[in-house]
C-alpha atoms as a PDB file:
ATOM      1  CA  UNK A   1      31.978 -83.988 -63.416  1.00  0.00           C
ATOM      2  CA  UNK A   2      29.352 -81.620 -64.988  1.00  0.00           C
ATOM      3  CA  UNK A   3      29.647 -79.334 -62.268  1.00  0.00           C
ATOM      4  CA  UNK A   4      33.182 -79.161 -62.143  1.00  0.00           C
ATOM      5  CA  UNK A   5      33.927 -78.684 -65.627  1.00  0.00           C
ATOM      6  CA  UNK A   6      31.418 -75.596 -65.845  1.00  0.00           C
ATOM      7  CA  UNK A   7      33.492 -74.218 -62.962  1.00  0.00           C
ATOM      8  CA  UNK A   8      36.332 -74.629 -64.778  1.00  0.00           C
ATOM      9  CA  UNK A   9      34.998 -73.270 -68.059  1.00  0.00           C
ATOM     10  CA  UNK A  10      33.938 -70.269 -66.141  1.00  0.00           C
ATOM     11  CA  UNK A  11      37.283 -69.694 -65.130  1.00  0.00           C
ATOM     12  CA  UNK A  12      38.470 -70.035 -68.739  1.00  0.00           C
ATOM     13  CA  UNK A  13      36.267 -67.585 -69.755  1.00  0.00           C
ATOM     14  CA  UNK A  14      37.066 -64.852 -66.966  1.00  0.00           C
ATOM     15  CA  UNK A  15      40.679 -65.268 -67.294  1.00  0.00           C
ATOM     16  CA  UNK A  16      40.083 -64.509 -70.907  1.00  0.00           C
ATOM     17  CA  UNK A  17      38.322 -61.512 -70.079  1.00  0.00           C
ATOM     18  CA  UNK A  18      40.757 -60.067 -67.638  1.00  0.00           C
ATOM     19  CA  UNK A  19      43.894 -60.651 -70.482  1.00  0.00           C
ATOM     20  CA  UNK A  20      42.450 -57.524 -72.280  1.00  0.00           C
ATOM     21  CA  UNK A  21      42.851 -55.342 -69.384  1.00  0.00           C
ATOM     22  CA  UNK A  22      46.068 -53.936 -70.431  1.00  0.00           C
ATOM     23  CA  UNK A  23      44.821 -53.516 -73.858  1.00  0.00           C
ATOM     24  CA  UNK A  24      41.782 -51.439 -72.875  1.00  0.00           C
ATOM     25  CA  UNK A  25      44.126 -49.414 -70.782  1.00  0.00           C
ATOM     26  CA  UNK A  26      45.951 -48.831 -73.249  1.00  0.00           C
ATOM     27  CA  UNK A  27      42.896 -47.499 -75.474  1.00  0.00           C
ATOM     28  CA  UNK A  28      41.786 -45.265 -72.998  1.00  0.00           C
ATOM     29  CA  UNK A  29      45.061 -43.726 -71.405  1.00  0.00           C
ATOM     30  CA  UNK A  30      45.594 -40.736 -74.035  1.00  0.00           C
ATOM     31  CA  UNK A  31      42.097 -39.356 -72.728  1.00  0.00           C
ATOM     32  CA  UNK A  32      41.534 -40.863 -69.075  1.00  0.00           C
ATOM     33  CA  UNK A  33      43.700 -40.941 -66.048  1.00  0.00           C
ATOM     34  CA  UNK A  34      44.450 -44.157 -64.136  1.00  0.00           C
ATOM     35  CA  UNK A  35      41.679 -43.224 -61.517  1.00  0.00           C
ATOM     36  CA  UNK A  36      39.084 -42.667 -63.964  1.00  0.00           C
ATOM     37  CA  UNK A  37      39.859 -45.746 -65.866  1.00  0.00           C
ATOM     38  CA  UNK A  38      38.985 -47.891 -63.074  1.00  0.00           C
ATOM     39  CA  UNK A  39      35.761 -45.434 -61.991  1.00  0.00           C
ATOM     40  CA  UNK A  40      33.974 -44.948 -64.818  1.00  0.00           C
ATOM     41  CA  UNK A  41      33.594 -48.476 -65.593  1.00  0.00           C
ATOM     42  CA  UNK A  42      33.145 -49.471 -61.930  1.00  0.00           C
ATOM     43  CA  UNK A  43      30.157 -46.720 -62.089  1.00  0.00           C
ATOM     44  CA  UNK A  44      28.628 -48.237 -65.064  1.00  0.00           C
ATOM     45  CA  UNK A  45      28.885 -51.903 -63.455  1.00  0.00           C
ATOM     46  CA  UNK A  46      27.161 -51.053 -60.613  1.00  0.00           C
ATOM     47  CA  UNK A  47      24.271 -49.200 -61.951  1.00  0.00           C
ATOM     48  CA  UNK A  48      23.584 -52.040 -64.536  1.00  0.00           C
ATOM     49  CA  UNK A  49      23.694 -54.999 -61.178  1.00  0.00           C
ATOM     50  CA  UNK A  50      21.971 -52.127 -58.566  1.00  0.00           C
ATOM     51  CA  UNK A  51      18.350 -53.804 -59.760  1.00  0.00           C
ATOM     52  CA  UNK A  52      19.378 -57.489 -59.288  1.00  0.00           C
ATOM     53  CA  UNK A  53      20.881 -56.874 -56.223  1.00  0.00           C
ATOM     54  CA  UNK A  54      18.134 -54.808 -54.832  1.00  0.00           C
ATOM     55  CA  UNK A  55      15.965 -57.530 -55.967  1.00  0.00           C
ATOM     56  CA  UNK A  56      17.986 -59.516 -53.818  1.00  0.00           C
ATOM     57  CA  UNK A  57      18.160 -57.935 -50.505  1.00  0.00           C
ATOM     58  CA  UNK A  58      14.863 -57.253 -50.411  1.00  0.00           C
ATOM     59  CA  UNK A  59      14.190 -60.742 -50.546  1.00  0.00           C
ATOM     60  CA  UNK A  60      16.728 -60.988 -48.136  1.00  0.00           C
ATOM     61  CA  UNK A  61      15.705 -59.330 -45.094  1.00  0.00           C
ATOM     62  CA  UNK A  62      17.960 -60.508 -42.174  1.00  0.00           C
ATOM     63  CA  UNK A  63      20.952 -58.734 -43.900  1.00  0.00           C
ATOM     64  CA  UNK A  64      22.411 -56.242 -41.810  1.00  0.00           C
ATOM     65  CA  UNK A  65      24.182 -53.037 -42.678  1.00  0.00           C
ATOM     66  CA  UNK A  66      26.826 -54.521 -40.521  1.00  0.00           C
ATOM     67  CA  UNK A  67      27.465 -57.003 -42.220  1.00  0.00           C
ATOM     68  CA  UNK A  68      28.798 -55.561 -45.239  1.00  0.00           C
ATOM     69  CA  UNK A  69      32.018 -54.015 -43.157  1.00  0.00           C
ATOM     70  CA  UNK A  70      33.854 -56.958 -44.882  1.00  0.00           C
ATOM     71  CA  UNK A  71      33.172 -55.826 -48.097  1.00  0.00           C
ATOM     72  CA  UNK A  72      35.224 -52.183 -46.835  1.00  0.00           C
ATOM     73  CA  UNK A  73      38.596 -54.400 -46.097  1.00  0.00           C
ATOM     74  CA  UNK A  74      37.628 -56.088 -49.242  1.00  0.00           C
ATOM     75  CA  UNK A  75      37.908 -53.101 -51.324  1.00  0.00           C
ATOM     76  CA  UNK A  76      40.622 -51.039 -49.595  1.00  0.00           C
ATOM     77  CA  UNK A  77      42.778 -54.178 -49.278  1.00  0.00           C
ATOM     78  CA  UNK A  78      41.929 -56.004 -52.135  1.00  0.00           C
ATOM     79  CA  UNK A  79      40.307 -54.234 -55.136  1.00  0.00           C
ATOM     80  CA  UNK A  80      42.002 -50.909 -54.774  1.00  0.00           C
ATOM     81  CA  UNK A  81      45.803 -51.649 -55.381  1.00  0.00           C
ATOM     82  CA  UNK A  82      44.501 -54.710 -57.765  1.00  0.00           C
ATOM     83  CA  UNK A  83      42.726 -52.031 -59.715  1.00  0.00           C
ATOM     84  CA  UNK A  84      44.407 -48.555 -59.347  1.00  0.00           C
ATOM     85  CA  UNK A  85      47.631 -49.132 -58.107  1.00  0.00           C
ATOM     86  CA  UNK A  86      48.304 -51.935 -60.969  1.00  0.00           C
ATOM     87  CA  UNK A  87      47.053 -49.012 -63.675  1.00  0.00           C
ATOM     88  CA  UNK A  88      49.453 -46.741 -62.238  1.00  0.00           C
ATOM     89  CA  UNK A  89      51.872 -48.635 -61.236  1.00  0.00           C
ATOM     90  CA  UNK A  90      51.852 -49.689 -65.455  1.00  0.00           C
ATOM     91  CA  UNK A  91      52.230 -46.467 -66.378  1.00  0.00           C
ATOM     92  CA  UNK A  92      55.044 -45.726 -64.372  1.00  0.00           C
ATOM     93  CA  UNK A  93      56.760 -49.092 -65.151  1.00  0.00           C
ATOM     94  CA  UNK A  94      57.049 -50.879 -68.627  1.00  0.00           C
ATOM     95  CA  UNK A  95      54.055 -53.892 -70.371  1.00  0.00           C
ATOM     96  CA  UNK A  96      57.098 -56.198 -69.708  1.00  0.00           C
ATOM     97  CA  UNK A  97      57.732 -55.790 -66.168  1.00  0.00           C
ATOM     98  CA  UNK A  98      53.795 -55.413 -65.356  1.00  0.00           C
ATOM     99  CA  UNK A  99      53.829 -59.195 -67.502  1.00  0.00           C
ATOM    100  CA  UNK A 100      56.437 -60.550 -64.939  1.00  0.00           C
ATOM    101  CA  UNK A 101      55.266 -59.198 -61.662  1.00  0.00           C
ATOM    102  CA  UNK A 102      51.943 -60.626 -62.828  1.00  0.00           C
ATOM    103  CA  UNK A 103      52.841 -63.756 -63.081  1.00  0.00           C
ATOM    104  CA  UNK A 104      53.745 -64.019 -59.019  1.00  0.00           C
ATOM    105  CA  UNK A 105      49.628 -63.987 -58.626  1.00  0.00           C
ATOM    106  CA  UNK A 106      48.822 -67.641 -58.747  1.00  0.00           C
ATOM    107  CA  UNK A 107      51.865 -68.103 -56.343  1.00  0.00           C
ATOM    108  CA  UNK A 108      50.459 -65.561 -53.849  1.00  0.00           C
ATOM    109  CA  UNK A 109      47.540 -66.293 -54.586  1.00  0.00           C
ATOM    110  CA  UNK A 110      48.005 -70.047 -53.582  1.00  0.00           C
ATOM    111  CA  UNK A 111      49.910 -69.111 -50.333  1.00  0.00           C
ATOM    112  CA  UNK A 112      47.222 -67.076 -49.262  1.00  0.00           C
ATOM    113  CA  UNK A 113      45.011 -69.899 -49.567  1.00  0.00           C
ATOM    114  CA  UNK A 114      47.329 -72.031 -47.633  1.00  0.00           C
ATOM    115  CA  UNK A 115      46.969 -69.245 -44.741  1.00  0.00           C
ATOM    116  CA  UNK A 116      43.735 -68.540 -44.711  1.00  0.00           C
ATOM    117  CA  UNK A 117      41.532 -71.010 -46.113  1.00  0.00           C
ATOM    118  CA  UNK A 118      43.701 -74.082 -44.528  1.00  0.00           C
ATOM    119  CA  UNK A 119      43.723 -75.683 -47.957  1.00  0.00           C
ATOM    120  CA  UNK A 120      46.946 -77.647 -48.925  1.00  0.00           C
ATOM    121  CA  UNK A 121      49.253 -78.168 -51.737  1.00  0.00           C
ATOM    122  CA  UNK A 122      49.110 -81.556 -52.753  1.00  0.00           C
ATOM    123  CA  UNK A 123      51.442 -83.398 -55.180  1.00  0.00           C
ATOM    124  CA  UNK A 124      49.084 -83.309 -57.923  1.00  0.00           C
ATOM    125  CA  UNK A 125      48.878 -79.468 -57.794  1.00  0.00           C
ATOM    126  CA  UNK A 126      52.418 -78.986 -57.295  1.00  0.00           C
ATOM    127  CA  UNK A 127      52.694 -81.166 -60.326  1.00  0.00           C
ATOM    128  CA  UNK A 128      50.405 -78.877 -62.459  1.00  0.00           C
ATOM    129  CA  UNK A 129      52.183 -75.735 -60.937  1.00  0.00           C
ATOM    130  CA  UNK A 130      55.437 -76.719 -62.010  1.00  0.00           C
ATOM    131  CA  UNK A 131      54.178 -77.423 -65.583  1.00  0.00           C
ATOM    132  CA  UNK A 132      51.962 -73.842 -65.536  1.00  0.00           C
ATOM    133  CA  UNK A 133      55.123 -72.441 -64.542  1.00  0.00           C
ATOM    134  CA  UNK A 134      57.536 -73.740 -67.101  1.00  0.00           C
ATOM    135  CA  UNK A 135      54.665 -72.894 -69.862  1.00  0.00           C
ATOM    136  CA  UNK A 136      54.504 -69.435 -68.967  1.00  0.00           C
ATOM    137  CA  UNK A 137      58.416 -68.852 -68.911  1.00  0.00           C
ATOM    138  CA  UNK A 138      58.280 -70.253 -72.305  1.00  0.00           C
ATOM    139  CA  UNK A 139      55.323 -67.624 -73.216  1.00  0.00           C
ATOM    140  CA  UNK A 140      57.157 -65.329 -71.307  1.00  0.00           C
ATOM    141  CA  UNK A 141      61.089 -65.613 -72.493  1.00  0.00           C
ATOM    142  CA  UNK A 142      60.569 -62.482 -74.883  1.00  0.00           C
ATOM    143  CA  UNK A 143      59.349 -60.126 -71.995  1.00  0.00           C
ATOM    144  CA  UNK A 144      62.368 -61.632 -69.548  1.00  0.00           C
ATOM    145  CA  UNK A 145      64.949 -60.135 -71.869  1.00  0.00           C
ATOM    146  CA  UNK A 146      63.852 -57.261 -72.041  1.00  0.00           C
ATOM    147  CA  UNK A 147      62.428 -56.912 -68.523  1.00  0.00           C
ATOM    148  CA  UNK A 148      63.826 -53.986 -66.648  1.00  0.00           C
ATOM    149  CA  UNK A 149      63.742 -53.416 -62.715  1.00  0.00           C
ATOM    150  CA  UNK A 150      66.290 -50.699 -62.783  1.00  0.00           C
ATOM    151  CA  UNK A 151      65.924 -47.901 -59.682  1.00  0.00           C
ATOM    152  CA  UNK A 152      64.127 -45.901 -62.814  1.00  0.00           C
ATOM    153  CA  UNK A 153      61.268 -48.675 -62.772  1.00  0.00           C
ATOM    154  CA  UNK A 154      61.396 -49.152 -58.832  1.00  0.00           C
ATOM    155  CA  UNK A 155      58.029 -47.338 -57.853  1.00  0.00           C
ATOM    156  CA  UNK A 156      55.894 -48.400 -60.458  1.00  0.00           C
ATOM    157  CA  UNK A 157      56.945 -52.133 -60.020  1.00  0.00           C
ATOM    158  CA  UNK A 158      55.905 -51.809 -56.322  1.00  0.00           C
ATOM    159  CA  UNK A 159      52.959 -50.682 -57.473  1.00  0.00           C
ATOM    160  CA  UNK A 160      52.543 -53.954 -59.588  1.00  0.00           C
ATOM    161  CA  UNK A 161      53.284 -55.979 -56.986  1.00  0.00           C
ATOM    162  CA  UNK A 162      50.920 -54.444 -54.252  1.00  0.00           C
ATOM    163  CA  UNK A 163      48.552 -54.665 -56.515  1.00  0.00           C
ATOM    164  CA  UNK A 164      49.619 -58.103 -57.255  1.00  0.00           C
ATOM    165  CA  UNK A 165      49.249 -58.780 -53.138  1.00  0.00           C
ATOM    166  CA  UNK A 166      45.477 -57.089 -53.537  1.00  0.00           C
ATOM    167  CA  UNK A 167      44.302 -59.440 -55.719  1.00  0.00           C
ATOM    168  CA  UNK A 168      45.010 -62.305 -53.949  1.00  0.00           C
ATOM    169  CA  UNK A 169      43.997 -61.231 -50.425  1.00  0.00           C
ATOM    170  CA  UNK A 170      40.902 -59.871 -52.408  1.00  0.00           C
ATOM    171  CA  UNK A 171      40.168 -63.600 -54.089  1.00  0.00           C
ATOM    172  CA  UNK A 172      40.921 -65.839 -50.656  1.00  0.00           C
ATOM    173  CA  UNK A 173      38.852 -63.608 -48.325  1.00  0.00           C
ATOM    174  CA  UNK A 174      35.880 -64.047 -50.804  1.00  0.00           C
ATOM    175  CA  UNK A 175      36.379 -67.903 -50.791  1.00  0.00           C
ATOM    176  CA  UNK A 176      35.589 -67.339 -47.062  1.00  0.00           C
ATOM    177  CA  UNK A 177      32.287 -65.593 -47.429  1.00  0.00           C
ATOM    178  CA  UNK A 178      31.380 -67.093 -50.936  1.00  0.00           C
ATOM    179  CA  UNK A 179      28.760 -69.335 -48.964  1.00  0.00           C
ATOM    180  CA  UNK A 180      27.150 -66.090 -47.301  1.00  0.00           C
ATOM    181  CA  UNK A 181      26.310 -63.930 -50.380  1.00  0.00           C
ATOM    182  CA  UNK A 182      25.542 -64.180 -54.129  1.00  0.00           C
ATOM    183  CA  UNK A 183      27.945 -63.691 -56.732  1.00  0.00           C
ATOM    184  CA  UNK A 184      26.209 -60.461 -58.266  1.00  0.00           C
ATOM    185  CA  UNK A 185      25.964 -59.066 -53.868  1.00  0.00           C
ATOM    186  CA  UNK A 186      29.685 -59.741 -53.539  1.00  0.00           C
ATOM    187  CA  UNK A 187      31.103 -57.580 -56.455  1.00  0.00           C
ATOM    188  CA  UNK A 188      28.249 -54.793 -56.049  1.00  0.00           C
ATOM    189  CA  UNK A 189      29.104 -54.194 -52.381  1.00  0.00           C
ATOM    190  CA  UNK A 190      32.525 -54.159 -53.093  1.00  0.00           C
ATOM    191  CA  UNK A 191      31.928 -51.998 -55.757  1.00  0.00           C
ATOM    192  CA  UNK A 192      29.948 -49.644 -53.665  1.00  0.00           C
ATOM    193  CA  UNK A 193      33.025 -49.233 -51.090  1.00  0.00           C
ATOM    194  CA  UNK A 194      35.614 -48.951 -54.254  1.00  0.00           C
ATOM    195  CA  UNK A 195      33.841 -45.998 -55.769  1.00  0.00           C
ATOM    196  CA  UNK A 196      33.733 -43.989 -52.488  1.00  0.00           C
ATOM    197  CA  UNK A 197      37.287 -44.313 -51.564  1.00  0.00           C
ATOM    198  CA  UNK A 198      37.640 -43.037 -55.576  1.00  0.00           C
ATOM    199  CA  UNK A 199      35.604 -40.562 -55.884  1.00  0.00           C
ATOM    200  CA  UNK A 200      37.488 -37.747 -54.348  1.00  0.00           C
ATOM    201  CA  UNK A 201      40.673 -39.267 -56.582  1.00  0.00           C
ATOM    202  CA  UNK A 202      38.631 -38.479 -59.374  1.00  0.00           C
ATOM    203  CA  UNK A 203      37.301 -35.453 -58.295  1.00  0.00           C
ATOM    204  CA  UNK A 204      40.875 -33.815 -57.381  1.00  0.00           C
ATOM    205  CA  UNK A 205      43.019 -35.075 -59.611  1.00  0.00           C
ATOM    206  CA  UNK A 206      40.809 -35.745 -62.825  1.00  0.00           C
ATOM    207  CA  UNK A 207      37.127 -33.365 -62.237  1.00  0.00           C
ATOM    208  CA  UNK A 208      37.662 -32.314 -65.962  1.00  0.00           C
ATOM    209  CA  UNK A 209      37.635 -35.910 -67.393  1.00  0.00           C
ATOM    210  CA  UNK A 210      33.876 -36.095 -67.314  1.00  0.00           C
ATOM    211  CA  UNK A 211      33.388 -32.307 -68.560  1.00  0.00           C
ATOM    212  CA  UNK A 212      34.913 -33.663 -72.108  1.00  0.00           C
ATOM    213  CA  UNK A 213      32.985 -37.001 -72.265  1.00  0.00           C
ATOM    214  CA  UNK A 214      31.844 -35.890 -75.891  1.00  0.00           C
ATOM    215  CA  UNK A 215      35.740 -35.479 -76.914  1.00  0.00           C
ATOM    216  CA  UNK A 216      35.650 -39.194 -76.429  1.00  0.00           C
ATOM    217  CA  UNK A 217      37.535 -41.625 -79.373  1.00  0.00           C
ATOM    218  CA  UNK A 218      36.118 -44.560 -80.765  1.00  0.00           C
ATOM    219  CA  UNK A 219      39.096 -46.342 -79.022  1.00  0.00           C
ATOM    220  CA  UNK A 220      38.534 -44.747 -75.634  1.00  0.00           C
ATOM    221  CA  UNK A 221      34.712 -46.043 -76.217  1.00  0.00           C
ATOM    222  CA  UNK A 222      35.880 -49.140 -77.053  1.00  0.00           C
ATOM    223  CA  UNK A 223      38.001 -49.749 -74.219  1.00  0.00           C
ATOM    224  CA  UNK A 224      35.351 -48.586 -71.366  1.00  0.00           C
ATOM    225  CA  UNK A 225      33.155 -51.025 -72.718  1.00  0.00           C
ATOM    226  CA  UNK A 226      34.997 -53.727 -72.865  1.00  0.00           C
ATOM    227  CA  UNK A 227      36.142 -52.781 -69.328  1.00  0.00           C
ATOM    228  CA  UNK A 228      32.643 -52.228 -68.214  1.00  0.00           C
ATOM    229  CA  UNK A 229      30.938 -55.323 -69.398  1.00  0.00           C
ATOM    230  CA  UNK A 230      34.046 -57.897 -69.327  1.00  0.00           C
ATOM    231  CA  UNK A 231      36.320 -56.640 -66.943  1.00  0.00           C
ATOM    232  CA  UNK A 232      34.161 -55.054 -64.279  1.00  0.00           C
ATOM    233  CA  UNK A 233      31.387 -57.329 -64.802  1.00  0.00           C
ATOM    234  CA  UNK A 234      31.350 -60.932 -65.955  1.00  0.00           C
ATOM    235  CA  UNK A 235      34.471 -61.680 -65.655  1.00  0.00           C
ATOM    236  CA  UNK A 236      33.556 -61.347 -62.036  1.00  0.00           C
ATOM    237  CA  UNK A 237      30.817 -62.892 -61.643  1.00  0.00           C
ATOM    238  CA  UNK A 238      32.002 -65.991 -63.187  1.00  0.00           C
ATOM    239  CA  UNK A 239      35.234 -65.960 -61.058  1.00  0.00           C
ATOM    240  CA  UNK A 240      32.691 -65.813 -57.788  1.00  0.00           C
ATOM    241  CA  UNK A 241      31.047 -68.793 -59.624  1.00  0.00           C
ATOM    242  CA  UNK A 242      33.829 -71.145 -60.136  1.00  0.00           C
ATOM    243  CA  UNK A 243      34.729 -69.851 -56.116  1.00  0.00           C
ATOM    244  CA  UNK A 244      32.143 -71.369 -54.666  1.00  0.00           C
ATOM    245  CA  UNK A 245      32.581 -74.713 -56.722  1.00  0.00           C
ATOM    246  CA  UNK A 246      36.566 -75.466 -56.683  1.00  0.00           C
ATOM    247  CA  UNK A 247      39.660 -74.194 -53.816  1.00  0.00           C
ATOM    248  CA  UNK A 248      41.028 -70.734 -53.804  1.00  0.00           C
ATOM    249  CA  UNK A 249      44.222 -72.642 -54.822  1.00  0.00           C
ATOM    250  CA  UNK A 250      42.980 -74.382 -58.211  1.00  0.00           C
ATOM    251  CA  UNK A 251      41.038 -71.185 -59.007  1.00  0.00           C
ATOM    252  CA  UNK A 252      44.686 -69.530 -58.237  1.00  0.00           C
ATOM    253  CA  UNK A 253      46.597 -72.057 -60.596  1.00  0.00           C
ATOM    254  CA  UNK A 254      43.851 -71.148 -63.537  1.00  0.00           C
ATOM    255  CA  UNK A 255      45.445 -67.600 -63.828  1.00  0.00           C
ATOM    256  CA  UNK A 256      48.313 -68.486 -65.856  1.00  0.00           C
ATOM    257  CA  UNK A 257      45.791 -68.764 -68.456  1.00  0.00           C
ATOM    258  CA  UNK A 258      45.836 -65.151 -68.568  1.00  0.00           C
ATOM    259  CA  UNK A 259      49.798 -65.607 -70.147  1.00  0.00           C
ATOM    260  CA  UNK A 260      48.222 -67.848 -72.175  1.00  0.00           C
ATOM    261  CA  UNK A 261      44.827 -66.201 -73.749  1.00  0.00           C
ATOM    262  CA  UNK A 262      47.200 -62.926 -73.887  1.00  0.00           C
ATOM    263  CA  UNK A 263      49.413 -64.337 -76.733  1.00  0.00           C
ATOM    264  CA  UNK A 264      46.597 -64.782 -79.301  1.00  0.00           C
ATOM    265  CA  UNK A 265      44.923 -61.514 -78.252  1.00  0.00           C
ATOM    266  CA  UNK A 266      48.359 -59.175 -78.604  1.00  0.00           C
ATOM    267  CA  UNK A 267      48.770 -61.518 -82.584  1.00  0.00           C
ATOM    268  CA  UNK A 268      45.079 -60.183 -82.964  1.00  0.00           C
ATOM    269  CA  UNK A 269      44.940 -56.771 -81.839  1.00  0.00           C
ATOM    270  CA  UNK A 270      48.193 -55.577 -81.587  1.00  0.00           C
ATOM    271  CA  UNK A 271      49.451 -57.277 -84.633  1.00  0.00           C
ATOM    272  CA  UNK A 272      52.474 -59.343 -82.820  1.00  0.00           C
ATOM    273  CA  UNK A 273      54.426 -62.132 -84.054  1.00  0.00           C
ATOM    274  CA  UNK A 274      53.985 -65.583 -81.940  1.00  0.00           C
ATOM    275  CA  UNK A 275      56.729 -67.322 -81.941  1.00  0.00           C
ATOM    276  CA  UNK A 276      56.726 -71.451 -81.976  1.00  0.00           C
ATOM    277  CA  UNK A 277      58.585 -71.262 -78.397  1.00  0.00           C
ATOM    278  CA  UNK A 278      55.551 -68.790 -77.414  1.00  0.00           C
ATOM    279  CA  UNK A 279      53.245 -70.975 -78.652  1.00  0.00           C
ATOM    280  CA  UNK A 280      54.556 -74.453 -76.707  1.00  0.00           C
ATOM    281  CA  UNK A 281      54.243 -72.486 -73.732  1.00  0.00           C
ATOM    282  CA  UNK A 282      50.912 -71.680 -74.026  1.00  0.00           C
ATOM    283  CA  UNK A 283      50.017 -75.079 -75.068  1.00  0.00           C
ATOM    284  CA  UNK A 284      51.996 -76.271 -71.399  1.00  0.00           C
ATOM    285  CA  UNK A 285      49.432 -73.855 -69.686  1.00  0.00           C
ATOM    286  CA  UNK A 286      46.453 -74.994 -71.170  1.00  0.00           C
ATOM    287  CA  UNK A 287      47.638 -78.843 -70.878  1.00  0.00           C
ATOM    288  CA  UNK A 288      48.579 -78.204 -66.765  1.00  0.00           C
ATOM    289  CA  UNK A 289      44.882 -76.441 -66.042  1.00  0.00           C
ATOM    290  CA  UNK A 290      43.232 -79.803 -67.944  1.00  0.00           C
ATOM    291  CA  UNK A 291      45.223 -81.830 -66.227  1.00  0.00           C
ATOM    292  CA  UNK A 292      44.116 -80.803 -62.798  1.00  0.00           C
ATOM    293  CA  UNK A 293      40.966 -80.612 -63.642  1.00  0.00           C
ATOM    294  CA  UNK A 294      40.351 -84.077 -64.838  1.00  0.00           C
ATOM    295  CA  UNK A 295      42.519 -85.367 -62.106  1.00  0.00           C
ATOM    296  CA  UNK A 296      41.071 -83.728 -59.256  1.00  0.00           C
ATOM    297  CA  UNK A 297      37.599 -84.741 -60.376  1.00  0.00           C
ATOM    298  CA  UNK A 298      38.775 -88.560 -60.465  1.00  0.00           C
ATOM    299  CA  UNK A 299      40.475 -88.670 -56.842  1.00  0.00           C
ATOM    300  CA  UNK A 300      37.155 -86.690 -55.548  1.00  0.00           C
ATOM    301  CA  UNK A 301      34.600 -89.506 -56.739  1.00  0.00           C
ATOM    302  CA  UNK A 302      37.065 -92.010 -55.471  1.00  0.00           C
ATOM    303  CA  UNK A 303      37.846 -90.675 -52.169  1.00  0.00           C
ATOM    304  CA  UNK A 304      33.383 -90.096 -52.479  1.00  0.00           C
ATOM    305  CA  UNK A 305      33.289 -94.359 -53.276  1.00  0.00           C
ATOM    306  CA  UNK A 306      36.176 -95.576 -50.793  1.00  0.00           C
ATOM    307  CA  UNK A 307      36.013 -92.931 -48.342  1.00  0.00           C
ATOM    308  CA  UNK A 308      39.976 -92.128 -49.038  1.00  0.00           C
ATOM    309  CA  UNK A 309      41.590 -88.940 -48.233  1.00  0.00           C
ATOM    310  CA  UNK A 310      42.994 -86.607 -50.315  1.00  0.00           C
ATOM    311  CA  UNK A 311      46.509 -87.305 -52.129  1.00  0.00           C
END
């Protein structure tokens, strides 16, 4: 039970992390492009883990370059339209459409699963789905009104989506390999492949952004930070822990918490209004990712005392 419910809290806590990635985009955008916004804080991520992981492989000897080809689907596939094409695709769309299209992940993400990993759906999960769901349309009923997918909006909600598709091809395919690596080797590899295939973004399209790094804001600070150390960083390596622990599918059912942590964060930051509807909705969220949790870890030590498969 311990074990699970630190997997779980992890995944709290990441999901947390990853509903102020909009914000921080939004903090840096007057100053950085959408390719530097995901490469300088990539950079700074992966020369804080580059001792750790070095550390690592040299302890590590019987890894092979070769090995690590996995890690150049991962980030072409996976981390580059989940990072760049969702920042662009943002700024090319509206906050409310990138809020809907967002909300397909834990569906997609749960197919994948099904495809890949060979998990199932069971009735419990579908159970806690259908009450994640309903809680998020209730967050979420402010955003659908005023949601626009108008030929104006087409492009950038594509890019959502792909992005959208990255993500959880990118969080199923590291299920697979969890077993093989550590959590700090899977996101620095990745991150090694992610900022070559950026680099030469950067350099065409945005060379003079790190020529005026001493024009920098407080905000635009503020927000490469927090994407740096939370976004980039731990949130990450908490996700890979929970990985290994639960099913690609309940860590893809936890990310309707981002709805749900995103609410008190916009009240805080952005000084919005929560409305009681808003509020029940979130509450539905957080009830539906207890609810699996406790429940799942009941029919595992039962099916572990009467040898009984899985519901």
């Amino acid at each position: 039970m311990k074990k699970s419910l630190v997997s779980w809290a992890a995944l709290f806590a990441c999901n947390l992390m990853w509903s102020l990635q909009f914000t921080c985009i939004k903090l840096v955008q007057d100053q950085i492009g959408a390719f530097s916004t995901v490469f300088i804080p990539m950079l700074l991520a992966t020369l804080f883990m580059f001792p750790f992981v070095y550390k690592t492989v040299k302890a590590n000897k019987k890894r092979k370059l070769g090995d690590l080809k996995i890690f150049a689907v991962l980030a072409l596939l996976g981390q580059f339209p989940a990072q760049v094409l969702v920042t662009i695709g943002t700024q090319q769309s509206t906050a409310s459409n990138a809020a809907i299209i967002n909300l397909s992940l834990p569906v997609v993400s749960a197919l994948l699963a099904v495809v890949f990993l060979r998990e199932k759906m069971s009735r419990l999960r579908w159970i806690s789905f259908a009450i994640a769901v309903a809680g998020v349309i209730l967050c979420s009923l402010k955003d659908l009104n005023s949601t626009d997918f108008s030929m104006q909006y087409l492009i950038g909600n594509l890019l959502i989506f792909s992005g959208v598709l990255g993500s959880g091809f990118y969080n199923t395919i590291c299920k697979r390999i969890a077993e093989n690596y550590t959590e700090m080797e899977m996101l620095f590899y990745t991150y090694i492949f992610m900022l070559v295939l950026l680099a030469p973004f950067v350099w065409y399209y945005e060379g003079n952004v790190l020529r005026h790094i001493s024009a920098f804001t407080g905000n635009t600070w503020t927000g490469l930070i927090l994407l740096t150390i939370f976004h980039n960083f731990l949130s990450m390596i908490l996700f890979f822990m929970a990985l290994k622990n639960l099913e690609a599918i309940q860590v893809a059912l936890s990310n309707f918490l981002v709805t749900f942590f995103g609410l008190p964060i916009a009240a805080l930051w952005l000084h919005e209004k929560l409305s009681l509807v808003s509020i029940f909705g979130g509450i539905l969220v957080l009830v539906s990712t207890i609810f699996i949790t406790i429940w799942e870890y009941k029919r595992s030590a039962q099916g572990k005392i009467i040898g009984s498969p899985n519901i």
